[in-house]
PDB file of N, CA and C in Angstrom:
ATOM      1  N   UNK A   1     152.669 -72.709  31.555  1.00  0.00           N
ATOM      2  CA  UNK A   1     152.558 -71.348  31.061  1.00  0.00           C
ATOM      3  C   UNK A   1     152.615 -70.382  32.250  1.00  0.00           C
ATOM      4  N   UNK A   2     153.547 -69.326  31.930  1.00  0.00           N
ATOM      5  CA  UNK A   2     153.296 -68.161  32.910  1.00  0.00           C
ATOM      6  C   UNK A   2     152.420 -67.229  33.319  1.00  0.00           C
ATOM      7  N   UNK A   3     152.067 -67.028  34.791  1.00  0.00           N
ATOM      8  CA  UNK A   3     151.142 -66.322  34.642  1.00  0.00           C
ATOM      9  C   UNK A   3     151.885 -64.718  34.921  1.00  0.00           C
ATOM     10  N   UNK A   4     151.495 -63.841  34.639  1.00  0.00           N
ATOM     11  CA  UNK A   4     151.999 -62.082  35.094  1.00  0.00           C
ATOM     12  C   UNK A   4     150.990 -61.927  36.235  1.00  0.00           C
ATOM     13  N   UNK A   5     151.699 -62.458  37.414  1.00  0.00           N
ATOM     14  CA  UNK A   5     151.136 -61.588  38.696  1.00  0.00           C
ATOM     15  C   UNK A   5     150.596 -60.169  38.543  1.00  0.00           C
ATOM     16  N   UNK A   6     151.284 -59.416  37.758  1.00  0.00           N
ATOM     17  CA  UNK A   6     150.758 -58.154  37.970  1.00  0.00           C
ATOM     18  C   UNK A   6     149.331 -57.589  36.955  1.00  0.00           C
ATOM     19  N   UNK A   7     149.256 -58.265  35.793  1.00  0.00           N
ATOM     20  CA  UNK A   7     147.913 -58.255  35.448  1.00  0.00           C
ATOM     21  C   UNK A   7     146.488 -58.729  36.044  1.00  0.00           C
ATOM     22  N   UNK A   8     147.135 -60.055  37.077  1.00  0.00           N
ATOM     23  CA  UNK A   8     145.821 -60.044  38.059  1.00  0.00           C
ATOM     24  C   UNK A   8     145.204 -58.826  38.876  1.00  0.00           C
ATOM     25  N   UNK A   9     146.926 -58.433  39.335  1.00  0.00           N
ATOM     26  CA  UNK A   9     146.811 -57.317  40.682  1.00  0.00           C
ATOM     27  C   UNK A   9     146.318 -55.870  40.228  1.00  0.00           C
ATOM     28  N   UNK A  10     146.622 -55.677  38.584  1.00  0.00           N
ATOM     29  CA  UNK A  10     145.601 -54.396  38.370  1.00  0.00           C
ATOM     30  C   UNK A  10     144.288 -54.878  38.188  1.00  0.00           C
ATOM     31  N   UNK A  11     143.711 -56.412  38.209  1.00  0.00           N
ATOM     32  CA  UNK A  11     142.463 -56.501  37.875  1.00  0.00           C
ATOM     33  C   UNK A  11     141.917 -56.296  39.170  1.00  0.00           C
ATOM     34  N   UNK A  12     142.656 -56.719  39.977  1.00  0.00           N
ATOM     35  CA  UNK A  12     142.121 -56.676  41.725  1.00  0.00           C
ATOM     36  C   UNK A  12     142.146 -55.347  42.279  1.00  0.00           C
ATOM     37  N   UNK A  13     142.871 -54.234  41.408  1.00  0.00           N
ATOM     38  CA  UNK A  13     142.815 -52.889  41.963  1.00  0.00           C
ATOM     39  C   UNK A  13     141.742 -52.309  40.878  1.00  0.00           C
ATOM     40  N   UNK A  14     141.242 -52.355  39.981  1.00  0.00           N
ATOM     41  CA  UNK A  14     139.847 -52.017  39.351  1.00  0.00           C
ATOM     42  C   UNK A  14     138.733 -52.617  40.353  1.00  0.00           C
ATOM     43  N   UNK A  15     138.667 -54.261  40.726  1.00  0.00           N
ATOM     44  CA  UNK A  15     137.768 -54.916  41.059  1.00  0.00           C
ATOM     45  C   UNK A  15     137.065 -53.911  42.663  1.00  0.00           C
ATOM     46  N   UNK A  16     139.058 -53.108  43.724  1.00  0.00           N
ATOM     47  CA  UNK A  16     138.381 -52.901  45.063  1.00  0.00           C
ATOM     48  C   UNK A  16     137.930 -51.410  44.657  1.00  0.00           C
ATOM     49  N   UNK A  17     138.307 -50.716  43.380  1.00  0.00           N
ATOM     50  CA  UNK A  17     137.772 -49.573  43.396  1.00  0.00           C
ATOM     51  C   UNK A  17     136.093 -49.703  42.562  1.00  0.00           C
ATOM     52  N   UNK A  18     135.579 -50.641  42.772  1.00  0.00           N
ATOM     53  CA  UNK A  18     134.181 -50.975  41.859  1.00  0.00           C
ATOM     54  C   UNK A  18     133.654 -51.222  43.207  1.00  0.00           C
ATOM     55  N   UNK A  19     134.331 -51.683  44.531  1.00  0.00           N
ATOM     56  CA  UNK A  19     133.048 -52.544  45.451  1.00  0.00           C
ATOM     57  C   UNK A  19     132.689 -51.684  46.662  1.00  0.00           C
ATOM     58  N   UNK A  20     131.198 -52.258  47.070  1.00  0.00           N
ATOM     59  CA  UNK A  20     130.888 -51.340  47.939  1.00  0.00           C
ATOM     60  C   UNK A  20     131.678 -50.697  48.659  1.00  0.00           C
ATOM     61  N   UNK A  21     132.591 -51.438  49.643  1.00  0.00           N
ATOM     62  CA  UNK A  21     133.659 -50.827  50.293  1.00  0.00           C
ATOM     63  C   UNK A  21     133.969 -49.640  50.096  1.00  0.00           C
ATOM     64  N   UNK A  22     134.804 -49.669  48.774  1.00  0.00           N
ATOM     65  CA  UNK A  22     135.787 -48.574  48.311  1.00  0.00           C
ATOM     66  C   UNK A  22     134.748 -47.584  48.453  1.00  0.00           C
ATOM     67  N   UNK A  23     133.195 -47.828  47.260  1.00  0.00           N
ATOM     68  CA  UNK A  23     132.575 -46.792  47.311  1.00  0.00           C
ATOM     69  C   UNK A  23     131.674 -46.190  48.272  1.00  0.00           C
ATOM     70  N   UNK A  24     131.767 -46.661  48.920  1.00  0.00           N
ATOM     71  CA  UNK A  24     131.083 -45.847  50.584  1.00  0.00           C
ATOM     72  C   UNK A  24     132.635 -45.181  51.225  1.00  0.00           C
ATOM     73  N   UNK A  25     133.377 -45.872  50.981  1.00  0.00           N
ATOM     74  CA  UNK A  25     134.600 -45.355  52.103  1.00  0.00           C
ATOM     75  C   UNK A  25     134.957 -44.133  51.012  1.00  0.00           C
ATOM     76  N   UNK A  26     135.050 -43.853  49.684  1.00  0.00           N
ATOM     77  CA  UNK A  26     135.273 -42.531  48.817  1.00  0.00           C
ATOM     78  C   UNK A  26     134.015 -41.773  49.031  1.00  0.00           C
ATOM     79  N   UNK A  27     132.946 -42.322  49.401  1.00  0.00           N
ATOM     80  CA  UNK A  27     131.588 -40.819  49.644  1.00  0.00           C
ATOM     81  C   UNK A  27     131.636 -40.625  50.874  1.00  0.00           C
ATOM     82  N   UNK A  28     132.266 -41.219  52.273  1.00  0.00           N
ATOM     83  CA  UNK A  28     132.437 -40.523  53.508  1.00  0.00           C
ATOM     84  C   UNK A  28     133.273 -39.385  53.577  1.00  0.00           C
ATOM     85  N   UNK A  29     134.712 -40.152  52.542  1.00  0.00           N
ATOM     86  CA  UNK A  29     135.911 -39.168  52.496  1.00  0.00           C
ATOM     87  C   UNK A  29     135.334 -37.856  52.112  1.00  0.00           C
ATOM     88  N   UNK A  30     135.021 -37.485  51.183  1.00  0.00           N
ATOM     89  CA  UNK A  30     134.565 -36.375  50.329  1.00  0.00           C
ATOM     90  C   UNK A  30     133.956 -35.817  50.962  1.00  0.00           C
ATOM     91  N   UNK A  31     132.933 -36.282  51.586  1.00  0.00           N
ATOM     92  CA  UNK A  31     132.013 -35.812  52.852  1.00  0.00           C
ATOM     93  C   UNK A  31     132.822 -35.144  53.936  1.00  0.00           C
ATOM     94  N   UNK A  32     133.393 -35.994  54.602  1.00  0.00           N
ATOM     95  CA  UNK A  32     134.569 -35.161  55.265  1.00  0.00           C
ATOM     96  C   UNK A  32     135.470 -33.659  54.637  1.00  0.00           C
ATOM     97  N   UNK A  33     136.021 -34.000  53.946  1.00  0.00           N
ATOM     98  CA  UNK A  33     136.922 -33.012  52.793  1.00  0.00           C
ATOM     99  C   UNK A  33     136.084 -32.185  52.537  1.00  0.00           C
ATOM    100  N   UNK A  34     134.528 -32.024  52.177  1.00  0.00           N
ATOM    101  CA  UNK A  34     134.160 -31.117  51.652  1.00  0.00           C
ATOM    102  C   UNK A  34     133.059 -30.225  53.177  1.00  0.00           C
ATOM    103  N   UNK A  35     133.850 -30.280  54.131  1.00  0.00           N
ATOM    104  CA  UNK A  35     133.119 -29.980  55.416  1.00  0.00           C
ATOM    105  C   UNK A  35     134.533 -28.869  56.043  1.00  0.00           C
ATOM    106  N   UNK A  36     134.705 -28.179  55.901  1.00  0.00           N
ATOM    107  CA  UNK A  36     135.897 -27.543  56.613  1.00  0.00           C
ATOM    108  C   UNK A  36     136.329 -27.490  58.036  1.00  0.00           C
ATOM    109  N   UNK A  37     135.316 -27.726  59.040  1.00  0.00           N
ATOM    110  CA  UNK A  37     135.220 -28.051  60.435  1.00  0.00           C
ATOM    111  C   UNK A  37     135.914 -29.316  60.660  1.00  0.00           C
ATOM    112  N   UNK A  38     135.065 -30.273  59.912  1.00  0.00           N
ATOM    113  CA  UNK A  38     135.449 -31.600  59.625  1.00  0.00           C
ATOM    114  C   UNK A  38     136.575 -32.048  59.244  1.00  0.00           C
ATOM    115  N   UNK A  39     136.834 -31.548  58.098  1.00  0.00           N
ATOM    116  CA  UNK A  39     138.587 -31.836  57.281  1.00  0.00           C
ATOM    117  C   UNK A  39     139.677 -31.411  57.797  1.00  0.00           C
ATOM    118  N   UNK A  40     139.155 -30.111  58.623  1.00  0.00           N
ATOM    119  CA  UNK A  40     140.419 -29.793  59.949  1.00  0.00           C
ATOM    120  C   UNK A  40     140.460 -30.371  60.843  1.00  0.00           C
ATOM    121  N   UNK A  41     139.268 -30.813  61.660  1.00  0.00           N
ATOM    122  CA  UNK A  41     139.207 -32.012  62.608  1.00  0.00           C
ATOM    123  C   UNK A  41     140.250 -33.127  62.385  1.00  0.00           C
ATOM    124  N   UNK A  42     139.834 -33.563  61.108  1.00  0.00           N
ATOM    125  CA  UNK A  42     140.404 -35.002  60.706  1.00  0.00           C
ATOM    126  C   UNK A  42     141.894 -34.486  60.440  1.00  0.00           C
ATOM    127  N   UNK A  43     142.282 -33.729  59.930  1.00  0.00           N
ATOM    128  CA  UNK A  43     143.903 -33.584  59.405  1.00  0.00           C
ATOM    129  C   UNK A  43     144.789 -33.806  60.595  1.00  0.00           C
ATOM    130  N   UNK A  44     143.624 -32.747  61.632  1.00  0.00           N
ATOM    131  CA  UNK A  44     144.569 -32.951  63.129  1.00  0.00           C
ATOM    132  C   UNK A  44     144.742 -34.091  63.898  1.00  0.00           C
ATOM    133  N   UNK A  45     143.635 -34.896  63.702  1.00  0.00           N
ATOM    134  CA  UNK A  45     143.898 -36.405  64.431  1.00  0.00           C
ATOM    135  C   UNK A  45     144.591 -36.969  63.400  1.00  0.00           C
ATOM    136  N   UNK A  46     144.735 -36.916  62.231  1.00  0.00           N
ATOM    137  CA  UNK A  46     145.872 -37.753  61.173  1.00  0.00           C
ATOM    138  C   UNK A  46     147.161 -37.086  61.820  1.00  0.00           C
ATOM    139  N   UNK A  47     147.652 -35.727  61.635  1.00  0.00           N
ATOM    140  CA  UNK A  47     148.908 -35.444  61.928  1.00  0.00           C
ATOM    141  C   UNK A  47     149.780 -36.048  63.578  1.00  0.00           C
ATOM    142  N   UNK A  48     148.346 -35.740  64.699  1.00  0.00           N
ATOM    143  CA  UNK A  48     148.812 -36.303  66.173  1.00  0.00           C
ATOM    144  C   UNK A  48     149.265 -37.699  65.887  1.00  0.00           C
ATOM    145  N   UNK A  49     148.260 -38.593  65.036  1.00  0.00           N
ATOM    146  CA  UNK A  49     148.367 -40.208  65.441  1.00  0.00           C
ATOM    147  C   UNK A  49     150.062 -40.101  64.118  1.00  0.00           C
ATOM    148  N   UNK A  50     150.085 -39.167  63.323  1.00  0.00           N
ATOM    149  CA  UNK A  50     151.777 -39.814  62.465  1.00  0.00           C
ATOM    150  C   UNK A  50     152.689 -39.521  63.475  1.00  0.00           C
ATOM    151  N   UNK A  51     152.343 -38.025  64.211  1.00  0.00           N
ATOM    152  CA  UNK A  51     153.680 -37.854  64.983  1.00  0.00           C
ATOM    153  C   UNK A  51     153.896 -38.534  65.733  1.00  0.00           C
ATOM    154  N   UNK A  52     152.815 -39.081  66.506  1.00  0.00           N
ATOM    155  CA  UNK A  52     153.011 -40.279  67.742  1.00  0.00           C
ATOM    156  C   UNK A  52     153.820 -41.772  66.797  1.00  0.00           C
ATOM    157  N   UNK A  53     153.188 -42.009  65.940  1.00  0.00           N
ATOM    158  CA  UNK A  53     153.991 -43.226  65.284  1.00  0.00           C
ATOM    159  C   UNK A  53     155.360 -43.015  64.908  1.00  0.00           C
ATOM    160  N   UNK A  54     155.657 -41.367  64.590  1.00  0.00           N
ATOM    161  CA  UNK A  54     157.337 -41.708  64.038  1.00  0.00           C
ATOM    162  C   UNK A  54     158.039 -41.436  65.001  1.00  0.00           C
ATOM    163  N   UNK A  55     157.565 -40.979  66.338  1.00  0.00           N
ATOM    164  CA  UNK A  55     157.985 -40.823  67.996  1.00  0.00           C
ATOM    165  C   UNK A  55     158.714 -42.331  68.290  1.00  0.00           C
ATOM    166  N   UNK A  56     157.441 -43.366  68.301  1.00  0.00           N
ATOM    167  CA  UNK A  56     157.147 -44.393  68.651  1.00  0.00           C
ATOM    168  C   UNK A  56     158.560 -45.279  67.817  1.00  0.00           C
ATOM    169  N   UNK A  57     158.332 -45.470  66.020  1.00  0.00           N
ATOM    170  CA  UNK A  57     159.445 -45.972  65.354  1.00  0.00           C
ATOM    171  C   UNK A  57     160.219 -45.504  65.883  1.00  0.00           C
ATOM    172  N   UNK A  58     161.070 -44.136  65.849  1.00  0.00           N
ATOM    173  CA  UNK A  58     162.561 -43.786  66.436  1.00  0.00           C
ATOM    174  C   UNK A  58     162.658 -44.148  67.883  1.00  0.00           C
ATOM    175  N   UNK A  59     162.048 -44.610  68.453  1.00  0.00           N
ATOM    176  CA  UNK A  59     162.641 -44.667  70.204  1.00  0.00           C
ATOM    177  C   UNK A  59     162.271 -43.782  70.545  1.00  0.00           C
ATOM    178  N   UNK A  60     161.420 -43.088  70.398  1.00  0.00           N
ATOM    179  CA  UNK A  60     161.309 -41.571  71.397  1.00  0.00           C
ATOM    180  C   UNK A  60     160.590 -41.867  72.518  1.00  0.00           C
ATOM    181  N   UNK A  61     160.405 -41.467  73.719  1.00  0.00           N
ATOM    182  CA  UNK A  61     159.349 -41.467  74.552  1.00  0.00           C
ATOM    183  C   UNK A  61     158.253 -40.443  74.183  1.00  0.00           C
ATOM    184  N   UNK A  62     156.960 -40.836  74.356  1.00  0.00           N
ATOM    185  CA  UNK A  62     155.941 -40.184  74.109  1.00  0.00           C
ATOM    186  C   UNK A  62     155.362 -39.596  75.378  1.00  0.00           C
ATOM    187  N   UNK A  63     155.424 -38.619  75.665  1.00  0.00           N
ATOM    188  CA  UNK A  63     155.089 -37.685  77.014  1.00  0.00           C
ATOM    189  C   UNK A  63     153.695 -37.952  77.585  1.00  0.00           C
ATOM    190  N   UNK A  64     153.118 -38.240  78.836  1.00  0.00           N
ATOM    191  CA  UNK A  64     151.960 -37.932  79.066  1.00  0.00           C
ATOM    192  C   UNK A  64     150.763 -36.861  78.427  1.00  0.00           C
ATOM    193  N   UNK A  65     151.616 -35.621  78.271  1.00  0.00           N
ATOM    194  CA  UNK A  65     150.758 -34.605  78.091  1.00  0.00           C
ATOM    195  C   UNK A  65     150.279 -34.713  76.142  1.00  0.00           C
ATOM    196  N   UNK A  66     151.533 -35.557  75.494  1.00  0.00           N
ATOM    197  CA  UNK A  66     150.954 -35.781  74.356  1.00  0.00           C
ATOM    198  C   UNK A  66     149.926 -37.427  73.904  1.00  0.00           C
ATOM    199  N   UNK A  67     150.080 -37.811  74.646  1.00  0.00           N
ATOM    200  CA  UNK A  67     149.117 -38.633  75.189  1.00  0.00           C
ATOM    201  C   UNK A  67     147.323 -38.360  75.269  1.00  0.00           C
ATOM    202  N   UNK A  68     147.516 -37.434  76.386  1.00  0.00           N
ATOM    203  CA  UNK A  68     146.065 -36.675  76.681  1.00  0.00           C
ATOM    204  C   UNK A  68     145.634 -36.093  75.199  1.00  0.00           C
ATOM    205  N   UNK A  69     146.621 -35.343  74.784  1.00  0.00           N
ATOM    206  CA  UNK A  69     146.540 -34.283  74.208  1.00  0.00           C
ATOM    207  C   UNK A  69     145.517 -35.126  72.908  1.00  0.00           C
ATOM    208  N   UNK A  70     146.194 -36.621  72.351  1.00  0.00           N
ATOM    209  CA  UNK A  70     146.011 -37.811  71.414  1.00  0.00           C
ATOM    210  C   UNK A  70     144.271 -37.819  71.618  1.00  0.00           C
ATOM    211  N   UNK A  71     144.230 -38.643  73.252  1.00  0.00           N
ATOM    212  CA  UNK A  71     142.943 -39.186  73.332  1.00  0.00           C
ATOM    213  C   UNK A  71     141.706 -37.918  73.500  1.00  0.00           C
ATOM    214  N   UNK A  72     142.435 -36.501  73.865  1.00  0.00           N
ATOM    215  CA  UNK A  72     140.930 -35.460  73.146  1.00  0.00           C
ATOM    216  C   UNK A  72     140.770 -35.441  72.149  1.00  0.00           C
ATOM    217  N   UNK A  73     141.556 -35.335  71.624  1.00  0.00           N
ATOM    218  CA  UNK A  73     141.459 -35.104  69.905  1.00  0.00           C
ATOM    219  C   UNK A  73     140.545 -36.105  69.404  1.00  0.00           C
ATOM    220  N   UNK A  74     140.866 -37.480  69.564  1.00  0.00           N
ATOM    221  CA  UNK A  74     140.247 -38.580  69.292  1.00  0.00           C
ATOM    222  C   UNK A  74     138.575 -38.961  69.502  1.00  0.00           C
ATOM    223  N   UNK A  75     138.411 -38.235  71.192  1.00  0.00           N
ATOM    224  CA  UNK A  75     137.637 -38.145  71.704  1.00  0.00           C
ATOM    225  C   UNK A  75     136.183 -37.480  70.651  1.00  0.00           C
ATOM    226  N   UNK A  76     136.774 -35.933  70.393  1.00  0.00           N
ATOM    227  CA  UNK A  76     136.233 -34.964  69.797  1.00  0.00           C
ATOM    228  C   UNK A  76     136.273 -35.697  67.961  1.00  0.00           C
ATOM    229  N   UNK A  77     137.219 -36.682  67.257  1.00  0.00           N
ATOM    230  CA  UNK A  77     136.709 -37.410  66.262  1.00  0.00           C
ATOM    231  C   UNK A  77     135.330 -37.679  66.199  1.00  0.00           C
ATOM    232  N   UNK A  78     135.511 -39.098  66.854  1.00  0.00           N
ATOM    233  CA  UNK A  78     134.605 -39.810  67.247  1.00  0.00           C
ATOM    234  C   UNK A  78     133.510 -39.434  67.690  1.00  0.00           C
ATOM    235  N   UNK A  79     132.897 -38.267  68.240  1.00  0.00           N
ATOM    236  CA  UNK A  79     132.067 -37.251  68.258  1.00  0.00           C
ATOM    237  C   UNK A  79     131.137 -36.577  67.234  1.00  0.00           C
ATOM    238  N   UNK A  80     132.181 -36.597  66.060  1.00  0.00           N
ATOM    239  CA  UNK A  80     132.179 -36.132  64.623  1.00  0.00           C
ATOM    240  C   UNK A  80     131.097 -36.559  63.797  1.00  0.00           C
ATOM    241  N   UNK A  81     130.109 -36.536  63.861  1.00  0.00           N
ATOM    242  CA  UNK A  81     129.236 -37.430  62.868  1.00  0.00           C
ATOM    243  C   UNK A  81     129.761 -38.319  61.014  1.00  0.00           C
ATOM    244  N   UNK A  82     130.026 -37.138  60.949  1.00  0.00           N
ATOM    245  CA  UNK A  82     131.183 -37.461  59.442  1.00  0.00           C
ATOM    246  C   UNK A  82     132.161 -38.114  59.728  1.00  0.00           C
ATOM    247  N   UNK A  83     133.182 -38.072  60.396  1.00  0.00           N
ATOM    248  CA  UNK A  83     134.377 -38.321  60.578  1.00  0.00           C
ATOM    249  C   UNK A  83     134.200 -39.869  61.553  1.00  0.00           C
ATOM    250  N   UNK A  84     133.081 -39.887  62.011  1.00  0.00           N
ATOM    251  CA  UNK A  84     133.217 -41.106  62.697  1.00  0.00           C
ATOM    252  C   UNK A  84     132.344 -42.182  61.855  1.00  0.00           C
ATOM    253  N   UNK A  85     131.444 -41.711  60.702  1.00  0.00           N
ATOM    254  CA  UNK A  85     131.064 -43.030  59.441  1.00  0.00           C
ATOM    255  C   UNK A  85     132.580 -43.000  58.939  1.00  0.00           C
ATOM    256  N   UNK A  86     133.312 -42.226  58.321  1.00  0.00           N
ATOM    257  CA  UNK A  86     134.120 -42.432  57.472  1.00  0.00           C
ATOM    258  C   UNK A  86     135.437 -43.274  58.146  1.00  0.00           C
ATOM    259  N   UNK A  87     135.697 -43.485  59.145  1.00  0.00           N
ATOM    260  CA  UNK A  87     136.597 -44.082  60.145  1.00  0.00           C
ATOM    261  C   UNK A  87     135.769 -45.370  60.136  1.00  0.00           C
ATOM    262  N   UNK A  88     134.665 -45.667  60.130  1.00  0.00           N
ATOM    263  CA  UNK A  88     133.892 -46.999  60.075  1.00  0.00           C
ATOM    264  C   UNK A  88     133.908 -47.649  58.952  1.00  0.00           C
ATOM    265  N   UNK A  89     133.844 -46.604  57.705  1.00  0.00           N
ATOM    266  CA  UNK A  89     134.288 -47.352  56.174  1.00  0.00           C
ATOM    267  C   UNK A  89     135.476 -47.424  55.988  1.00  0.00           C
ATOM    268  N   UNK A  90     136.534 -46.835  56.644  1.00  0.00           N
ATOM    269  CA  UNK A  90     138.136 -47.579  56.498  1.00  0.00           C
ATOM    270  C   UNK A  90     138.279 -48.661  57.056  1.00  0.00           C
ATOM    271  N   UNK A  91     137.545 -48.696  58.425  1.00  0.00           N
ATOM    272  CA  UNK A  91     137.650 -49.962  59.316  1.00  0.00           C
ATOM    273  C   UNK A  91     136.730 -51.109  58.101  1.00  0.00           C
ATOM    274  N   UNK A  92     136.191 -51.012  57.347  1.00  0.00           N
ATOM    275  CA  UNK A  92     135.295 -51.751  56.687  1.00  0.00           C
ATOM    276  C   UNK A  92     136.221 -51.866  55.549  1.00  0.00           C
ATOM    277  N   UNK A  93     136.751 -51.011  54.869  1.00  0.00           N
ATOM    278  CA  UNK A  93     137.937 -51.479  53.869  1.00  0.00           C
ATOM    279  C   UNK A  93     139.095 -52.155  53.981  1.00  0.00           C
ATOM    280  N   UNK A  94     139.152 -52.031  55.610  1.00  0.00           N
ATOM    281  CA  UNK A  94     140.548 -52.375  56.289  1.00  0.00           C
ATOM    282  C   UNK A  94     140.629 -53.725  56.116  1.00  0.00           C
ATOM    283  N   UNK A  95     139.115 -54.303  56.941  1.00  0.00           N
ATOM    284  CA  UNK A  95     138.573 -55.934  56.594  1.00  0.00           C
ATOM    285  C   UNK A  95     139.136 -56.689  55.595  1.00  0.00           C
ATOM    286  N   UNK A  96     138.697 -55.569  54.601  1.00  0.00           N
ATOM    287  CA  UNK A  96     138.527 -56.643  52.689  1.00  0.00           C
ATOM    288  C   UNK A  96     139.921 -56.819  52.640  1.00  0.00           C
ATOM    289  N   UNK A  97     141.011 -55.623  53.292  1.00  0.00           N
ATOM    290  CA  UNK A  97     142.492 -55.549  52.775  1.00  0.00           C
ATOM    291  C   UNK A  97     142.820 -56.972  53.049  1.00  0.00           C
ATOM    292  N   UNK A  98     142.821 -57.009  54.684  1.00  0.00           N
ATOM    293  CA  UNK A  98     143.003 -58.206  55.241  1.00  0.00           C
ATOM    294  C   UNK A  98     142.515 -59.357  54.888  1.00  0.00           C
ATOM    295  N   UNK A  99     141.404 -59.724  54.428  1.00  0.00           N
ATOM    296  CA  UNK A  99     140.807 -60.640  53.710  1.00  0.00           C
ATOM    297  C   UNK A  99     141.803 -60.961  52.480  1.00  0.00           C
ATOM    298  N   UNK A 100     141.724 -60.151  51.502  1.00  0.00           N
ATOM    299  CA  UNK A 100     142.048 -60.550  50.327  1.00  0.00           C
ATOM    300  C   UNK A 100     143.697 -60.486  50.920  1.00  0.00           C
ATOM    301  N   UNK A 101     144.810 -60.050  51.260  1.00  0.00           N
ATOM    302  CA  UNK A 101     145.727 -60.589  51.849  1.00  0.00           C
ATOM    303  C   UNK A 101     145.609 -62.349  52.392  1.00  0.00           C
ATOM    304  N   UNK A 102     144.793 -62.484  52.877  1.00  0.00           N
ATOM    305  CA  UNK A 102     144.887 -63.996  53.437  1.00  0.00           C
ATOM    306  C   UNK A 102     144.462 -64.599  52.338  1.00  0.00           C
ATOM    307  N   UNK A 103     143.548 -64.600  51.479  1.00  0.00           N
ATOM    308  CA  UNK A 103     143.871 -65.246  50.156  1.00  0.00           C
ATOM    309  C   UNK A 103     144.679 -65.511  49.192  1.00  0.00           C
ATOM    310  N   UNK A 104     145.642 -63.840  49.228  1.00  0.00           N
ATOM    311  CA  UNK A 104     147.258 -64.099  48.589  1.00  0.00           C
ATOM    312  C   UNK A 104     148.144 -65.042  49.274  1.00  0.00           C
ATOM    313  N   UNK A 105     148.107 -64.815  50.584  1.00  0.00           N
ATOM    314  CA  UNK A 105     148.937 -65.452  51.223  1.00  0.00           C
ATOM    315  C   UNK A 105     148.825 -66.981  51.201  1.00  0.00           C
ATOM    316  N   UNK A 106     148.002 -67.648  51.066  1.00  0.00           N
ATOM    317  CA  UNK A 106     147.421 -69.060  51.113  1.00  0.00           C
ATOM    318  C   UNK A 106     148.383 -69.605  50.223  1.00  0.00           C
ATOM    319  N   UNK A 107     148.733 -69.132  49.425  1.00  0.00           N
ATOM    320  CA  UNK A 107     149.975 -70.989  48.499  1.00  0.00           C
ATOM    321  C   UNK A 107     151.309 -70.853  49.786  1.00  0.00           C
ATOM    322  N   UNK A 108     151.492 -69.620  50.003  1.00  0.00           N
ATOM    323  CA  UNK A 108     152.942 -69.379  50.994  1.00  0.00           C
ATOM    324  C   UNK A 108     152.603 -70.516  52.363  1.00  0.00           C
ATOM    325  N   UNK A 109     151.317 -70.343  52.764  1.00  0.00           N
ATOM    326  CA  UNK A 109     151.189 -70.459  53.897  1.00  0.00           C
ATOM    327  C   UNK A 109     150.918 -72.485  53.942  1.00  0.00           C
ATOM    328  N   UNK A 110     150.521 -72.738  52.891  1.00  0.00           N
ATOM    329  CA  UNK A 110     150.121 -74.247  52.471  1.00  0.00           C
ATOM    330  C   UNK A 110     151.589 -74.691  52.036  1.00  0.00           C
ATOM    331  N   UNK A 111     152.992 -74.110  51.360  1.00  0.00           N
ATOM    332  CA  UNK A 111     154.163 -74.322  51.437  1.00  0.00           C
ATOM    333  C   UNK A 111     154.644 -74.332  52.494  1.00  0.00           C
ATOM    334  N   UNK A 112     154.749 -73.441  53.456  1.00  0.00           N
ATOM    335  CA  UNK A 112     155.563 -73.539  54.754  1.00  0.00           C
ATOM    336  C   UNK A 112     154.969 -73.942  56.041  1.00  0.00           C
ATOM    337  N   UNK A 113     154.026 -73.698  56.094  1.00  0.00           N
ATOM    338  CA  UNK A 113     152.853 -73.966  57.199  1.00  0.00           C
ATOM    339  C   UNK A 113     152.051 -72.832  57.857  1.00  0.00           C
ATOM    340  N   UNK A 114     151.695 -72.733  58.404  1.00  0.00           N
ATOM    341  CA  UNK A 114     150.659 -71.305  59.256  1.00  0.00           C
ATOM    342  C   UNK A 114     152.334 -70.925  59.587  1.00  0.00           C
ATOM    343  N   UNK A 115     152.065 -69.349  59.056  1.00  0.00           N
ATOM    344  CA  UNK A 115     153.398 -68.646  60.349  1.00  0.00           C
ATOM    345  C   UNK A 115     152.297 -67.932  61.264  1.00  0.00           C
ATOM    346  N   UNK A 116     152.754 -68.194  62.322  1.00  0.00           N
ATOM    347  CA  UNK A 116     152.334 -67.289  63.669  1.00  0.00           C
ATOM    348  C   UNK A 116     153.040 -66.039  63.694  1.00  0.00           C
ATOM    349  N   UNK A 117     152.035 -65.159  64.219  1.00  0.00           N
ATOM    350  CA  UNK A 117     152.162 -63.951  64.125  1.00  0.00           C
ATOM    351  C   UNK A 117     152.206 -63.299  65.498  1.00  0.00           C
TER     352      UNK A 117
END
């Protein structure tokens, strides 16, 4: 009998929006968002770290001075009281992603063998 992969995978997307994870990492967010100091803080280290990544994908060289420019910004995050729990509950959601990924992955990986990464 067949199974529908995708009726598991909405049960598994109800299951990560029910678990602690999700719900600490959605009351930091909000926390953030609803702080205007804060939510501008954060937009600006989101926008530096995309531009540096689509720099990075196309071949671009990334300049010293946008560099510096990266690690104040970052600096002044991490500083953030808000902004630096809520960066700790992504890093904490990030976990489960990865986790439950290596559990999908397990029949692939027991068919072909460990791929190295």
């Amino acid at each position: 009998m067949a199974v529908n992969l995708y009726d598991h995978a909405n049960e598994l997307e109800k299951a990560l929006r029910q678990s602690d994870e999700y719900l600490l990492l959605k009351k930091m967010y909000d926390e953030v968002n609803n702080d205007e100091s804060a939510n501008q803080l954060f937009q600006n280290f989101r926008d530096i770290q995309l531009q540096l990544q689509q720099k990075q994908m196309s071949g671009m060289e990334i300049s010293q001075e946008e560099v510096e420019q990266a690690q104040k910004v970052a600096a002044l995050v991490q500083q953030h009281e808000k902004i630096a729990r809520l960066m700790e509950a992504e890093q904490r959601m990030s976990m489960v992603i990865q986790d439950l990924n290596k559990v999908i992955m397990k029949p692939l990986e027991e068919l072909y063998g460990s791929v190295q990464q």
